[in-house]
C-alpha atoms as a PDB file:
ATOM      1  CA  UNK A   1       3.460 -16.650 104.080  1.00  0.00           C
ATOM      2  CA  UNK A   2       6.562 -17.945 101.936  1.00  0.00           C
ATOM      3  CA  UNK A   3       6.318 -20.932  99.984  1.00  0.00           C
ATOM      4  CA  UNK A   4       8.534 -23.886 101.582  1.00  0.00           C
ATOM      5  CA  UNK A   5      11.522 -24.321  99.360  1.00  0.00           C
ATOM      6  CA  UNK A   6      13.668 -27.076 100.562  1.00  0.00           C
ATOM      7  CA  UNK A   7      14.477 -30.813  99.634  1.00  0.00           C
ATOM      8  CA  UNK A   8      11.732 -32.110 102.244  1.00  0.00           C
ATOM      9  CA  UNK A   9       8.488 -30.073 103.419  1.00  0.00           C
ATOM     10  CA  UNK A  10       6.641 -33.462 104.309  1.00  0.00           C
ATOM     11  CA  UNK A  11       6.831 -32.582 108.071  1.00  0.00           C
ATOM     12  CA  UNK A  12       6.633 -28.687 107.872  1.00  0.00           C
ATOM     13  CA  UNK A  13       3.576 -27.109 109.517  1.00  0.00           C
ATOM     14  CA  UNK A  14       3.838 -24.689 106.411  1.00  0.00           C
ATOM     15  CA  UNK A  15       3.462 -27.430 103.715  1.00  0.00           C
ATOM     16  CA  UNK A  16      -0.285 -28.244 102.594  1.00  0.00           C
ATOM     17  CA  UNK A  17      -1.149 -31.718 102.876  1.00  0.00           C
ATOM     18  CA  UNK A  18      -2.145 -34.095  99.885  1.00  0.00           C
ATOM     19  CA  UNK A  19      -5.410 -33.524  98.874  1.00  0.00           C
ATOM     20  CA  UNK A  20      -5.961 -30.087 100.656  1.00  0.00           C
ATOM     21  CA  UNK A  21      -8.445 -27.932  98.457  1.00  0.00           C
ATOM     22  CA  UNK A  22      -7.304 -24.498  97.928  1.00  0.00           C
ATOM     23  CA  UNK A  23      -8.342 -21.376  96.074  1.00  0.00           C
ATOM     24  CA  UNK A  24      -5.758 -20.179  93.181  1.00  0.00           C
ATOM     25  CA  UNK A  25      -6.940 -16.703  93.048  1.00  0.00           C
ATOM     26  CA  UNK A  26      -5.648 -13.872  90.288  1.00  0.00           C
ATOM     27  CA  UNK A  27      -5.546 -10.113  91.612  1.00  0.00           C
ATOM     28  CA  UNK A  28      -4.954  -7.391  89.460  1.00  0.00           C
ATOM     29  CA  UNK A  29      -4.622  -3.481  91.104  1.00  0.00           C
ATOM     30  CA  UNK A  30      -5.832  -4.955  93.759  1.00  0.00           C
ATOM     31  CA  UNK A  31      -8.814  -6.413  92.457  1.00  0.00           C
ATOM     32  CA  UNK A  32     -10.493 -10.317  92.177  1.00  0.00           C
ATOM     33  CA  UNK A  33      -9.656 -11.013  88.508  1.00  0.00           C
ATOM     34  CA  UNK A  34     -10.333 -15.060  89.095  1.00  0.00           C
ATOM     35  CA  UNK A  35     -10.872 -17.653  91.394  1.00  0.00           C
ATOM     36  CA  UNK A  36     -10.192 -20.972  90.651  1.00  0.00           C
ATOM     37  CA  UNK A  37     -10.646 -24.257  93.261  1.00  0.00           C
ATOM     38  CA  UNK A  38      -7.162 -27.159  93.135  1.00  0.00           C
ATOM     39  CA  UNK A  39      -6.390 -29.511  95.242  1.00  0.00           C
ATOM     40  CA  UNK A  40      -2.997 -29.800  96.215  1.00  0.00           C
ATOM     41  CA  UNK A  41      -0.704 -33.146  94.665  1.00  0.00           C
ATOM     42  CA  UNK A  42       2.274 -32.254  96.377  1.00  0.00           C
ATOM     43  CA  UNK A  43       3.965 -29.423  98.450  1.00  0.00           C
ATOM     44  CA  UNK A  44       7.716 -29.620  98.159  1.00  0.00           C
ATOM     45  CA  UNK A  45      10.264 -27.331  96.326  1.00  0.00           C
ATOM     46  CA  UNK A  46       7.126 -27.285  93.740  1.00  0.00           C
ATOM     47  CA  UNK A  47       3.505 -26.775  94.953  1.00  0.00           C
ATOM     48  CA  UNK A  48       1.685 -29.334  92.533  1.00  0.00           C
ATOM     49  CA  UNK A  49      -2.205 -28.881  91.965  1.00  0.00           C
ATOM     50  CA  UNK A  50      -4.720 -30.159  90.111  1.00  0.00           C
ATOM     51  CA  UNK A  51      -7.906 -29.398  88.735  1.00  0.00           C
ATOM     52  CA  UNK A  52     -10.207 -31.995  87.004  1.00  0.00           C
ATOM     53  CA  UNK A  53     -12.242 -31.274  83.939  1.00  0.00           C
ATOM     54  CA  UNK A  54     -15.892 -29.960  85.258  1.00  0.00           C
ATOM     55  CA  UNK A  55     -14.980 -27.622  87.974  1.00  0.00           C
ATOM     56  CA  UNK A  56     -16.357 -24.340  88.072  1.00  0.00           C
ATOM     57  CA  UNK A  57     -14.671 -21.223  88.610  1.00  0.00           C
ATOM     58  CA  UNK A  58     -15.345 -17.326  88.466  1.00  0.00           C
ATOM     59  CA  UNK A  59     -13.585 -14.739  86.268  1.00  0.00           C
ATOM     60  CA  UNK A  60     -13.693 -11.536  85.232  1.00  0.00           C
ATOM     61  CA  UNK A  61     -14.961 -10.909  82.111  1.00  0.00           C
ATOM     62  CA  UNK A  62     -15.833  -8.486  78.973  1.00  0.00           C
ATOM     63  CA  UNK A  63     -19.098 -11.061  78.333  1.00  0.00           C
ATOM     64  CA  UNK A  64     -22.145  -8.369  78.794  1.00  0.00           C
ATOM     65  CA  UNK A  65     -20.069  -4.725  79.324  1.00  0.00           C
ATOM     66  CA  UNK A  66     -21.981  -2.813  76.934  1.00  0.00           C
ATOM     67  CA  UNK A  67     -19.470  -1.547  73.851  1.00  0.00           C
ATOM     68  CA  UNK A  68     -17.462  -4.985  73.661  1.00  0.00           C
ATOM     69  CA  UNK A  69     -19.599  -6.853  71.638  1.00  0.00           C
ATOM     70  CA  UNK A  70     -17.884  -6.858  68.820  1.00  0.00           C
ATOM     71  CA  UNK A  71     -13.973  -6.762  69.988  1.00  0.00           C
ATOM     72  CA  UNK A  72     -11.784  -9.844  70.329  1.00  0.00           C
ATOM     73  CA  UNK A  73     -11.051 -11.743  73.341  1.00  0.00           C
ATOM     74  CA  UNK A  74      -7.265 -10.179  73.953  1.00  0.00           C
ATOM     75  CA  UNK A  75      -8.741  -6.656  73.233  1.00  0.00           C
ATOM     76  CA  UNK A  76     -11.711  -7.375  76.033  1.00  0.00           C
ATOM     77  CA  UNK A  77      -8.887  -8.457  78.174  1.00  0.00           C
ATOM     78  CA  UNK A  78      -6.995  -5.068  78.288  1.00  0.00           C
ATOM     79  CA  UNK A  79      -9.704  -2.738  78.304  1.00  0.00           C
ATOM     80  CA  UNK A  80     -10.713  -4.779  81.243  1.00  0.00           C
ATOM     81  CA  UNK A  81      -7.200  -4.702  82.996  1.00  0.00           C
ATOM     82  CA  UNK A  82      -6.904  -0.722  81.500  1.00  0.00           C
ATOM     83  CA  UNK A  83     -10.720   0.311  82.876  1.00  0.00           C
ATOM     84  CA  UNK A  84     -10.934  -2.518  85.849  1.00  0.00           C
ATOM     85  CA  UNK A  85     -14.751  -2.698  84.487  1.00  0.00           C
ATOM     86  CA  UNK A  86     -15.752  -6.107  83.867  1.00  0.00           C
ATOM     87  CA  UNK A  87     -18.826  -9.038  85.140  1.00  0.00           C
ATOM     88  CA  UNK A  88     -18.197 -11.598  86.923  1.00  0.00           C
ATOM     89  CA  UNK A  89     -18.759 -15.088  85.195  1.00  0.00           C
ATOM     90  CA  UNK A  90     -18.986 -18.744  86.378  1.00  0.00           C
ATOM     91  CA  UNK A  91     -17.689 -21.115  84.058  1.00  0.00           C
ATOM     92  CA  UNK A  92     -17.077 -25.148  83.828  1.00  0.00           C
ATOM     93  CA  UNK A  93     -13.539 -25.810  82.894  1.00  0.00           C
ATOM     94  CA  UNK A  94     -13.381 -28.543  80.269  1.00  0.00           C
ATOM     95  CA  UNK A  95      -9.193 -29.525  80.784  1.00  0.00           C
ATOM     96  CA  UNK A  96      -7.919 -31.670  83.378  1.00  0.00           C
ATOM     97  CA  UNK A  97      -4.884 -29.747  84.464  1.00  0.00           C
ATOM     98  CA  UNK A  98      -1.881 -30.162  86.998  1.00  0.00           C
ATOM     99  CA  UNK A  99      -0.105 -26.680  87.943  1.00  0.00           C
ATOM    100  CA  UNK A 100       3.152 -26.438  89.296  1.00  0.00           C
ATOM    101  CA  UNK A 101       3.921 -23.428  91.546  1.00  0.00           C
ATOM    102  CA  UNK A 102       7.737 -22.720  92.975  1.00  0.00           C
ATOM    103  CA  UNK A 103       8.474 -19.497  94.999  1.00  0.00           C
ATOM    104  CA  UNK A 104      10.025 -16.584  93.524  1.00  0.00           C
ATOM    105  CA  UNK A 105       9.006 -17.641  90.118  1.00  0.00           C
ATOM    106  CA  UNK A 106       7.497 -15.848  87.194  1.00  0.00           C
ATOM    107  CA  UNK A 107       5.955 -18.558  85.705  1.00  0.00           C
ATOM    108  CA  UNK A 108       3.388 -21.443  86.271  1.00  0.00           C
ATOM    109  CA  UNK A 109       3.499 -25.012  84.306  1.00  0.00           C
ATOM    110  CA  UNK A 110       0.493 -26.401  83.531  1.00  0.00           C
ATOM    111  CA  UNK A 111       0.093 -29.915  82.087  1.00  0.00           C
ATOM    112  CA  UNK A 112      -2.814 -30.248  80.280  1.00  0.00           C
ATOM    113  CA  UNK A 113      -5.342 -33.310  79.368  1.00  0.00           C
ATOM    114  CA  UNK A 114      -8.678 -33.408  77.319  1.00  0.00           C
ATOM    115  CA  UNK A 115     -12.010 -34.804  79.799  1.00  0.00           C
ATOM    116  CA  UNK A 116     -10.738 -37.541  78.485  1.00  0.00           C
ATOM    117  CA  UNK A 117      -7.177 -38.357  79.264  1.00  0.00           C
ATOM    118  CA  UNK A 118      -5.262 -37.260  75.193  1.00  0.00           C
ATOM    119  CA  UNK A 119      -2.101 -35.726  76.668  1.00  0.00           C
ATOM    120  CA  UNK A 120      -2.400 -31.681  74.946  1.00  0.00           C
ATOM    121  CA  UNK A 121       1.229 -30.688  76.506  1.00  0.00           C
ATOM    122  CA  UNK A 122       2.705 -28.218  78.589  1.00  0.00           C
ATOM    123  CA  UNK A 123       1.050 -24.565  79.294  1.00  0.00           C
ATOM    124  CA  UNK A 124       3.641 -22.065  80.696  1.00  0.00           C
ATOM    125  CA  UNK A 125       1.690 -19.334  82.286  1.00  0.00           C
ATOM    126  CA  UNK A 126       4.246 -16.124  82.674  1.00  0.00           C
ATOM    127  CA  UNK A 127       2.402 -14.453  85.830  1.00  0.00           C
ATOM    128  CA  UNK A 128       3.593 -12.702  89.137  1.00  0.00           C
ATOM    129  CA  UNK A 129       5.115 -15.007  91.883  1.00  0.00           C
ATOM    130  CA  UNK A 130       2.996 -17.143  93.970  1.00  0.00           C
ATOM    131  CA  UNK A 131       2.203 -16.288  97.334  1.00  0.00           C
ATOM    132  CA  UNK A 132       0.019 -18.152 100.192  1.00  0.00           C
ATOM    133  CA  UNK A 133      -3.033 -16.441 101.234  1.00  0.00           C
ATOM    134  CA  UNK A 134      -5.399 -18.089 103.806  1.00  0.00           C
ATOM    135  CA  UNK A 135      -7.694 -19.667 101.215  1.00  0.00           C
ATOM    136  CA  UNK A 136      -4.430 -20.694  98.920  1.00  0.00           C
ATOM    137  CA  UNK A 137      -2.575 -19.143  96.251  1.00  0.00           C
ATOM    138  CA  UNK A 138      -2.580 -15.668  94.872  1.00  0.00           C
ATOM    139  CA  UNK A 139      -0.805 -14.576  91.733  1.00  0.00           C
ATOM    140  CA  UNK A 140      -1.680 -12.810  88.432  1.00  0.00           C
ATOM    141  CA  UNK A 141      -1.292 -13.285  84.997  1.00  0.00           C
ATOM    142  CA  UNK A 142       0.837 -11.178  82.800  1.00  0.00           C
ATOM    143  CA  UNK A 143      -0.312 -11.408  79.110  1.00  0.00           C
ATOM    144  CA  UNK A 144       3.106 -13.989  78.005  1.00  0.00           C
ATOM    145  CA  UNK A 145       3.285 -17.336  77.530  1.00  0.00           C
ATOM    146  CA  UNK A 146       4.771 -20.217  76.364  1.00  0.00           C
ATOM    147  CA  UNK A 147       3.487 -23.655  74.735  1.00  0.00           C
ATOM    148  CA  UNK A 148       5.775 -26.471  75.071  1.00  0.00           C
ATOM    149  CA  UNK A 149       4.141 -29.425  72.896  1.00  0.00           C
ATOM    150  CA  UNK A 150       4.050 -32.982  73.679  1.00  0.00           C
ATOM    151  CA  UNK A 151       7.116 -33.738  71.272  1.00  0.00           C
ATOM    152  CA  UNK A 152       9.093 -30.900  72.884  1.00  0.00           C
ATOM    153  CA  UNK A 153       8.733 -28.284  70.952  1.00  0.00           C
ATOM    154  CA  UNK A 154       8.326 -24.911  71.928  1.00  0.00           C
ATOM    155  CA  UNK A 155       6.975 -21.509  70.692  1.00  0.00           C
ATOM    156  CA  UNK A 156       5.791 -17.808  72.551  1.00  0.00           C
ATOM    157  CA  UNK A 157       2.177 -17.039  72.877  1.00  0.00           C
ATOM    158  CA  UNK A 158       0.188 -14.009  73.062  1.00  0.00           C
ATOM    159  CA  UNK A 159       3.548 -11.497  72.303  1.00  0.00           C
ATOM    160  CA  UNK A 160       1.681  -9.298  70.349  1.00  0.00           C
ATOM    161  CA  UNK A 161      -0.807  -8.701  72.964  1.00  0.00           C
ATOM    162  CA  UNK A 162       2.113  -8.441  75.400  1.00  0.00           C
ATOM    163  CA  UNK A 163       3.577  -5.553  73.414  1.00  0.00           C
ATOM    164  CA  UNK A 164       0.096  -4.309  72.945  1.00  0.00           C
ATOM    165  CA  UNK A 165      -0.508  -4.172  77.006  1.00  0.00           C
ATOM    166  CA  UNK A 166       3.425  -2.348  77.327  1.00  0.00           C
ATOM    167  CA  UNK A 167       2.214   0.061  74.853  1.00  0.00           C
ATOM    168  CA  UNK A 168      -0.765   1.337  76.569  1.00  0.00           C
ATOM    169  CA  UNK A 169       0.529   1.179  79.549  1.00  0.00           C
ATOM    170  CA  UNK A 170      -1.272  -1.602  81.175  1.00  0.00           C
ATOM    171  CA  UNK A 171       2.291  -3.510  81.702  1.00  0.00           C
ATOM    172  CA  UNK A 172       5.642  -2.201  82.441  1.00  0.00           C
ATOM    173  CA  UNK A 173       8.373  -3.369  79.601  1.00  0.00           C
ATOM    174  CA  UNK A 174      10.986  -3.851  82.104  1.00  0.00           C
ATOM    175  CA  UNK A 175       8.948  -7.175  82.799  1.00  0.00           C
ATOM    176  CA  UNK A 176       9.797  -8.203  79.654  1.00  0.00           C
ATOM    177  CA  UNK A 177      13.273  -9.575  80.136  1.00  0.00           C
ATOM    178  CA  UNK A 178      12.731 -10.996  83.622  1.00  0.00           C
ATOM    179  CA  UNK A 179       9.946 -13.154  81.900  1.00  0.00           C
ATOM    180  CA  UNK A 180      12.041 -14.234  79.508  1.00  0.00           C
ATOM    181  CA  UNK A 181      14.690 -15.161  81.915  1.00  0.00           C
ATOM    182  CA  UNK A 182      11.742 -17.330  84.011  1.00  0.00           C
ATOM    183  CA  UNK A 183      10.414 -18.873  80.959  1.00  0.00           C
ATOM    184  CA  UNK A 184      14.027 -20.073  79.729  1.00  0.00           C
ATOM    185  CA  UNK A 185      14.669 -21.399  83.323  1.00  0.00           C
ATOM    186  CA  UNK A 186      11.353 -23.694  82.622  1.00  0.00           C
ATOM    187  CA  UNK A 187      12.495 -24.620  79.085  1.00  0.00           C
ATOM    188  CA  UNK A 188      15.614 -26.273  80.730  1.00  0.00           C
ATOM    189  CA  UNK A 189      13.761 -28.157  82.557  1.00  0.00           C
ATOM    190  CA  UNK A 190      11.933 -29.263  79.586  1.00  0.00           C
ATOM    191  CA  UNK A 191      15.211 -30.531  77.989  1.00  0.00           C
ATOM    192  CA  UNK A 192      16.293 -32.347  81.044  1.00  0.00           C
ATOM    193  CA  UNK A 193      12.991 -33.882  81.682  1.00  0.00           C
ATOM    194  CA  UNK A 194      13.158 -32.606  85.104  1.00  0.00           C
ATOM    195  CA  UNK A 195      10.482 -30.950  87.528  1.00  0.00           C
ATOM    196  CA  UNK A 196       7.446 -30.770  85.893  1.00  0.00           C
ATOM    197  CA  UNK A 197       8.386 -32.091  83.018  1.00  0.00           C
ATOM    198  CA  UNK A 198       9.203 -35.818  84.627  1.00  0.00           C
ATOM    199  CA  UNK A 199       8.148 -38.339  83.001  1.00  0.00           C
ATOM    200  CA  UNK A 200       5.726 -39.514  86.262  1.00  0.00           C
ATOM    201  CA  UNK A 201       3.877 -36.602  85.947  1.00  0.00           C
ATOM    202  CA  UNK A 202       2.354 -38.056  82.595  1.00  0.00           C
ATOM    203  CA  UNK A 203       0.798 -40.831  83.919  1.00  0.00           C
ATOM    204  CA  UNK A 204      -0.043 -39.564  86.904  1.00  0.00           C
ATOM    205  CA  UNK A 205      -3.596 -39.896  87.992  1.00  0.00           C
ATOM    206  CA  UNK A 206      -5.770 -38.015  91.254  1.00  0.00           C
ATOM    207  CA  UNK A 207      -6.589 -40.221  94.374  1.00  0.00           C
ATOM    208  CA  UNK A 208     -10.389 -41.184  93.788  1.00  0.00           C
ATOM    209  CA  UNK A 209     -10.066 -40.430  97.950  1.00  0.00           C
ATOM    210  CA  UNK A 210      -9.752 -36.723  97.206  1.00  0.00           C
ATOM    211  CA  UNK A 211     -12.700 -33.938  97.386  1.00  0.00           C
ATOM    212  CA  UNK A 212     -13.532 -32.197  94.339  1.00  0.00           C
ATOM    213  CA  UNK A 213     -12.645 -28.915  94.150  1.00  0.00           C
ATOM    214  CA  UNK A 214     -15.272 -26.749  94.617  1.00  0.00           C
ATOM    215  CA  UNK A 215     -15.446 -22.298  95.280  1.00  0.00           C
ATOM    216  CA  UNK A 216     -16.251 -21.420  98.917  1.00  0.00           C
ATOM    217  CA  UNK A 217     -19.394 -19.152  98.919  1.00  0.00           C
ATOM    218  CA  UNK A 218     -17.127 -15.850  99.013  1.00  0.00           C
ATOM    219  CA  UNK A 219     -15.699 -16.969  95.080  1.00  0.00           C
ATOM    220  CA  UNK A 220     -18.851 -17.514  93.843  1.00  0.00           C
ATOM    221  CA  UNK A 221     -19.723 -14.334  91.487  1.00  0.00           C
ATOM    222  CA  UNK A 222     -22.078 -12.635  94.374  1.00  0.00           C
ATOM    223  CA  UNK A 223     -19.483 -13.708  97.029  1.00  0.00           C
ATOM    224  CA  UNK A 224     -18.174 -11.164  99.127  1.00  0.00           C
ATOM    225  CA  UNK A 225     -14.542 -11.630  97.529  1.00  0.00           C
ATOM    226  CA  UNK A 226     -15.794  -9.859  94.183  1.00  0.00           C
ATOM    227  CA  UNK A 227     -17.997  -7.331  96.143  1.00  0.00           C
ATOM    228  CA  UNK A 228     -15.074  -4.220  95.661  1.00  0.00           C
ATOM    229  CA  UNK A 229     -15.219  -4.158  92.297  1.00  0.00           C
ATOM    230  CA  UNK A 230     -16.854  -0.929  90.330  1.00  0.00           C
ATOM    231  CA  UNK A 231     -20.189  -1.031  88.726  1.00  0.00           C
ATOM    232  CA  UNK A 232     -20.675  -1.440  85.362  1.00  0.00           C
END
């Protein structure tokens, strides 16, 4: 199902209701690659969601394949994506985060707070566009980022290992310019102040009311959700 992309979604059938939980999954070939509970803020030309410091969520993971001991995280993360052989972890999430999701967009925002409330800044997560699934959101992430810091400053992350993916295939290089173009659309917004990047957003705070987000039983790492994968 399309997101809802128009100037009011308050009365839509379509448009989740504040404090909905949902399940912001990540597929790759197919595959579970995470699940991760929200609970939606706001569902209007941006799909807001938040997840507070201490929820647990399930990933896939180079933590116990035999041979990757020894290699760094961004290496464990392509031979994972190259191989699709990985475990399943459950970890605690230690930031407060609010995500911002618009349809048709390459990239996520993330604002980001310490457990315990120190503003870190923007996280701009280049990754397919979003699409509704019955238990929430399904995208996937695609290696490039961007940090926009608290004073407005900007920089690319992770472009080595984005070359690094093209290079072996794991990625297709045509991406390359139509993240770009997405994550130059989100650093206007960053000079403007607008969308996520409103000054409300920074003092905005979750309604005590709300449930905290928590995996269904499927997510959880012997849920039926992560049952397809290969054995490792």
């Amino acid at each position: 199902m399309p997101f809802q992309h128009t100037s009011d979604t308050s009365d839509s059938p379509d448009a989740w209701r504040p404090g909905t939980p949902l399940v912001v999954e990540e597929r790759w070939r197919d595959q579970l690659w995470s699940a991760v509970p929200h609970v939606v803020v706001e569902d209007g030309d941006w799909c807001v969601t938040h997840v507070p410091a201490g929820t647990t969520a399930t990933y896939a993971s180079s933590v116990g394949v035999p041979g990757r001991e020894d290699v760094s995280r961004s290496e464990c993360k392509l031979l994972a994506m190259e191989t699709l052989v990985y475990k399943v972890v459950e970890r605690s999430i230690d930031l407060s985060t609010l995500h911002f999701f618009a349809p048709d967009t390459w990239a996520r925002v993330i604002l980001v707070w310490t457990a315990t409330g120190e503003f870190r800044g923007w996280y701009v997560n280049l990754e397919l566009p979003p699409t509704r699934t019955a238990d929430g959101i399904q995208t996937m992430d695609l290696v490039l980022d961007v940090q926009v810091r608290p004073d407005g400053s900007w920089a690319w992350k992770d472009r080595e290992d984005f070359d690094e993916a093209v290079r072996r295939g794991v990625l297709d290089r045509e991406l390359l310019g139509t993240l770009e173009d997405h994550a130059h659309a989100v650093l206007a917004h960053a000079k403007a102040r607008t969308g996520p990047f409103e000054a409300r957003w920074l003092h905005w705070r979750p309604d005590p009311a709300w449930p905290f987000p928590a995996l269904p039983p499927a997510y959880r790492p012997d849920g039926s959700a992560w049952s397809a994968r290969p054995p490792v």
